[in-house]
C-alpha atoms as a PDB file:
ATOM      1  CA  UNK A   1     108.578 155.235 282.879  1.00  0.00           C
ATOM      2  CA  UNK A   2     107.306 158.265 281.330  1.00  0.00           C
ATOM      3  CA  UNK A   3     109.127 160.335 279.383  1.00  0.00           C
ATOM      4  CA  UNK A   4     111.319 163.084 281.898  1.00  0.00           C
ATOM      5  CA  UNK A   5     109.324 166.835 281.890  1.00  0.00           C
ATOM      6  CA  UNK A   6     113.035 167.939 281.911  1.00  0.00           C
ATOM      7  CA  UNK A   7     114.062 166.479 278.641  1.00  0.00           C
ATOM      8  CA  UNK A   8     116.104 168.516 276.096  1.00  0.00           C
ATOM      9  CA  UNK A   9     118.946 169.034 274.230  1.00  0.00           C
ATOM     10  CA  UNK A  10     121.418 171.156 276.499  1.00  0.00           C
ATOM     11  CA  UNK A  11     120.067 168.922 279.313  1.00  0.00           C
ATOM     12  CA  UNK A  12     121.169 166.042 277.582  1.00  0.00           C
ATOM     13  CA  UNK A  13     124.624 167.659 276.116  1.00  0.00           C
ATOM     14  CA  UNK A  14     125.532 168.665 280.024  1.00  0.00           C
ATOM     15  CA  UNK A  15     124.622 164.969 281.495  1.00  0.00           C
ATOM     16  CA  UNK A  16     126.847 163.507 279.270  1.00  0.00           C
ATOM     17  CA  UNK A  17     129.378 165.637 280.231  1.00  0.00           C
ATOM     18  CA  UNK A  18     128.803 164.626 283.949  1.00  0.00           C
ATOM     19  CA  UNK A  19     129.652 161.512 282.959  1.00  0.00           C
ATOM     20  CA  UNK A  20     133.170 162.362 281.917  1.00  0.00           C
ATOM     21  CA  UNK A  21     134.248 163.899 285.845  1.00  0.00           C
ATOM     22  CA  UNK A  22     135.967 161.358 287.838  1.00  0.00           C
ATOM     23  CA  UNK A  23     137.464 163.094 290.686  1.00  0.00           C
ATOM     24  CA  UNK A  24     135.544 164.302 294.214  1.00  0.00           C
ATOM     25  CA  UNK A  25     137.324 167.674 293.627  1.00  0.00           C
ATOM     26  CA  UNK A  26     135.793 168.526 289.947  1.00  0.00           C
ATOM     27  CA  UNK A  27     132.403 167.600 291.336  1.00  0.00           C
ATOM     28  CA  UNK A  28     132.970 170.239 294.084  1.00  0.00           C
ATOM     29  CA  UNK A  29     133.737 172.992 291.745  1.00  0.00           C
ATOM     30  CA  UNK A  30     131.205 171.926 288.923  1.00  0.00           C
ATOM     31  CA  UNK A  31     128.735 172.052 291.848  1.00  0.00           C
ATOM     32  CA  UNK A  32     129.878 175.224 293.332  1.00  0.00           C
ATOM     33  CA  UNK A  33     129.321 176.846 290.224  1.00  0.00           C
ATOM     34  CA  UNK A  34     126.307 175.496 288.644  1.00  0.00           C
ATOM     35  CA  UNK A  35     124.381 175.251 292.369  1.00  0.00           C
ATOM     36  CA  UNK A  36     123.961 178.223 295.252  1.00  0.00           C
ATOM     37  CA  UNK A  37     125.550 176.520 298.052  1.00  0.00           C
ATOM     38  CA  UNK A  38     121.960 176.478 299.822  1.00  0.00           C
ATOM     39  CA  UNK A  39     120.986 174.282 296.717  1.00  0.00           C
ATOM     40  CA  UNK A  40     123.600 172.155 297.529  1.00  0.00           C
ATOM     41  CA  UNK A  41     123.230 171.707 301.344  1.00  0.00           C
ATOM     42  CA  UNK A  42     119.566 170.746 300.154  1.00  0.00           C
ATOM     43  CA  UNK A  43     120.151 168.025 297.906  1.00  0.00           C
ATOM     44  CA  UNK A  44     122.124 166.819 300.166  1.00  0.00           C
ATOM     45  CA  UNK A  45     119.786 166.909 303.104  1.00  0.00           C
ATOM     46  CA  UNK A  46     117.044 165.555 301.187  1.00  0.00           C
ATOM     47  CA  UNK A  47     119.687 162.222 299.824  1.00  0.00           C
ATOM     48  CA  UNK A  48     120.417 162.079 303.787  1.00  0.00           C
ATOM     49  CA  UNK A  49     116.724 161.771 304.166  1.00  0.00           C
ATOM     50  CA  UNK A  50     116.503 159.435 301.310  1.00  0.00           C
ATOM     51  CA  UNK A  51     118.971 157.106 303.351  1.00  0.00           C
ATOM     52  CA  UNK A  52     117.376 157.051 306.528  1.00  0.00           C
ATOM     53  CA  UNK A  53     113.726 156.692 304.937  1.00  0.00           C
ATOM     54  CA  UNK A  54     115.326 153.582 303.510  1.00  0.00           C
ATOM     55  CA  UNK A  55     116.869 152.302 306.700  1.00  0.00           C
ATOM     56  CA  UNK A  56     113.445 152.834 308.190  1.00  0.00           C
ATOM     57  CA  UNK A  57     113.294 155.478 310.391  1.00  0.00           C
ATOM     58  CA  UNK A  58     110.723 156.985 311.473  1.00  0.00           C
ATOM     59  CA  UNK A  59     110.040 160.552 310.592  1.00  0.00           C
ATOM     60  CA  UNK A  60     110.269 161.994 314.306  1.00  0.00           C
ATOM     61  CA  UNK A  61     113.964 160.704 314.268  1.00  0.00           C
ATOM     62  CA  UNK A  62     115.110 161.461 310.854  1.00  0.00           C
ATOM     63  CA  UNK A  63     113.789 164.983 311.801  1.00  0.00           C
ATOM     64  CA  UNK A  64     115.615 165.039 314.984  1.00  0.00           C
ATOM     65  CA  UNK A  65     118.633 164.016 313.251  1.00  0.00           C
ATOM     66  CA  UNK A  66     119.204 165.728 310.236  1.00  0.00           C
ATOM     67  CA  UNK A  67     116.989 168.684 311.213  1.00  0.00           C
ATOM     68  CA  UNK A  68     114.855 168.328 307.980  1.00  0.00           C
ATOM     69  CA  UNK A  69     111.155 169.598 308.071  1.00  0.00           C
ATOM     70  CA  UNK A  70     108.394 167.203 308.321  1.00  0.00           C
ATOM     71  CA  UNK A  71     107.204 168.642 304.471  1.00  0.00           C
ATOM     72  CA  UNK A  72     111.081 167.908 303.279  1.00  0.00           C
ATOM     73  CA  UNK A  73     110.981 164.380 304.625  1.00  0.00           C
ATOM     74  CA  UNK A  74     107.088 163.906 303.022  1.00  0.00           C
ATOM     75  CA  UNK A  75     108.364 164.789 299.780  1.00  0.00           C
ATOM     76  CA  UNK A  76     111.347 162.585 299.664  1.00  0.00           C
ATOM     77  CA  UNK A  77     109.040 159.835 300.660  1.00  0.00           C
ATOM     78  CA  UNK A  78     106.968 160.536 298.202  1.00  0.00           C
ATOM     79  CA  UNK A  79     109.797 161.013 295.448  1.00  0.00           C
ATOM     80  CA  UNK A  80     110.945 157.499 296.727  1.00  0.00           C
ATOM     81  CA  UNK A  81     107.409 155.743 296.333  1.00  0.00           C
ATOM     82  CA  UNK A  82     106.048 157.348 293.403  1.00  0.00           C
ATOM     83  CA  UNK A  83     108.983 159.219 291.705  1.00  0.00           C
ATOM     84  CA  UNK A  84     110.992 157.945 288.934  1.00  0.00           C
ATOM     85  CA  UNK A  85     113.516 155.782 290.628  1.00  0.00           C
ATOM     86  CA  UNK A  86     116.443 158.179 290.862  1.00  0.00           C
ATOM     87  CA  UNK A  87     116.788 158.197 294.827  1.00  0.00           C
ATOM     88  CA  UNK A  88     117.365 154.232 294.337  1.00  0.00           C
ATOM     89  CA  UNK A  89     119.789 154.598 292.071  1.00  0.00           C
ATOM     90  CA  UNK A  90     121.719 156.378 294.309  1.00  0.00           C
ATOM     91  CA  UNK A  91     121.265 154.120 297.582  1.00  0.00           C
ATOM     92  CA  UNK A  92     121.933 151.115 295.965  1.00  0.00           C
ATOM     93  CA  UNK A  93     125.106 152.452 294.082  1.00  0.00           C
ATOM     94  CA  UNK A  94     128.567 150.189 296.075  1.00  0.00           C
ATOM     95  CA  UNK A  95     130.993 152.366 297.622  1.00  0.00           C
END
């Protein structure tokens, strides 16, 4: 993997900070402050698309279901073939 175009000191200082929350309800206000609550609503949209890509549905009915725009859904397919891995990280985390 190449190195991430994001790489960098505070980046790196406010990760490892992430990993300190534990709790559903400090990720909800860390989010609601660091994120717009459209940025939000977007990441999640696109990890719902991630999921259903994965189950293998097609992109008519992940459309129809989530509501996402054919371009959304193209990019998250593309992020999941040719990105750096992070979607999978997510889908194959255990509940």
């Amino acid at each position: 993997m190449a190195k991430s175009k994001l790489k960098n000191l505070v980046l790196d200082e406010l990760f490892e900070k992430f990993n300190t929350v534990t709790s559903k309800k400090d990720w909800y206000k860390i989010f609601e402050d660091l994120c717009t609550i459209q940025e939000i609503k977007d990441m999640a949209l696109r990890y719902d698309v991630a999921k259903k890509l994965h189950a293998g549905l097609s992109y008519q009915n992940i459309s129809e279901i989530t509501g996402a725009s054919s371009t959304t859904i193209s990019r998250v397919a593309k992020a999941l073939s040719y990105g750096e891995g992070g979607y999978m990280l997510l889908l194959n985390k255990k509940d």
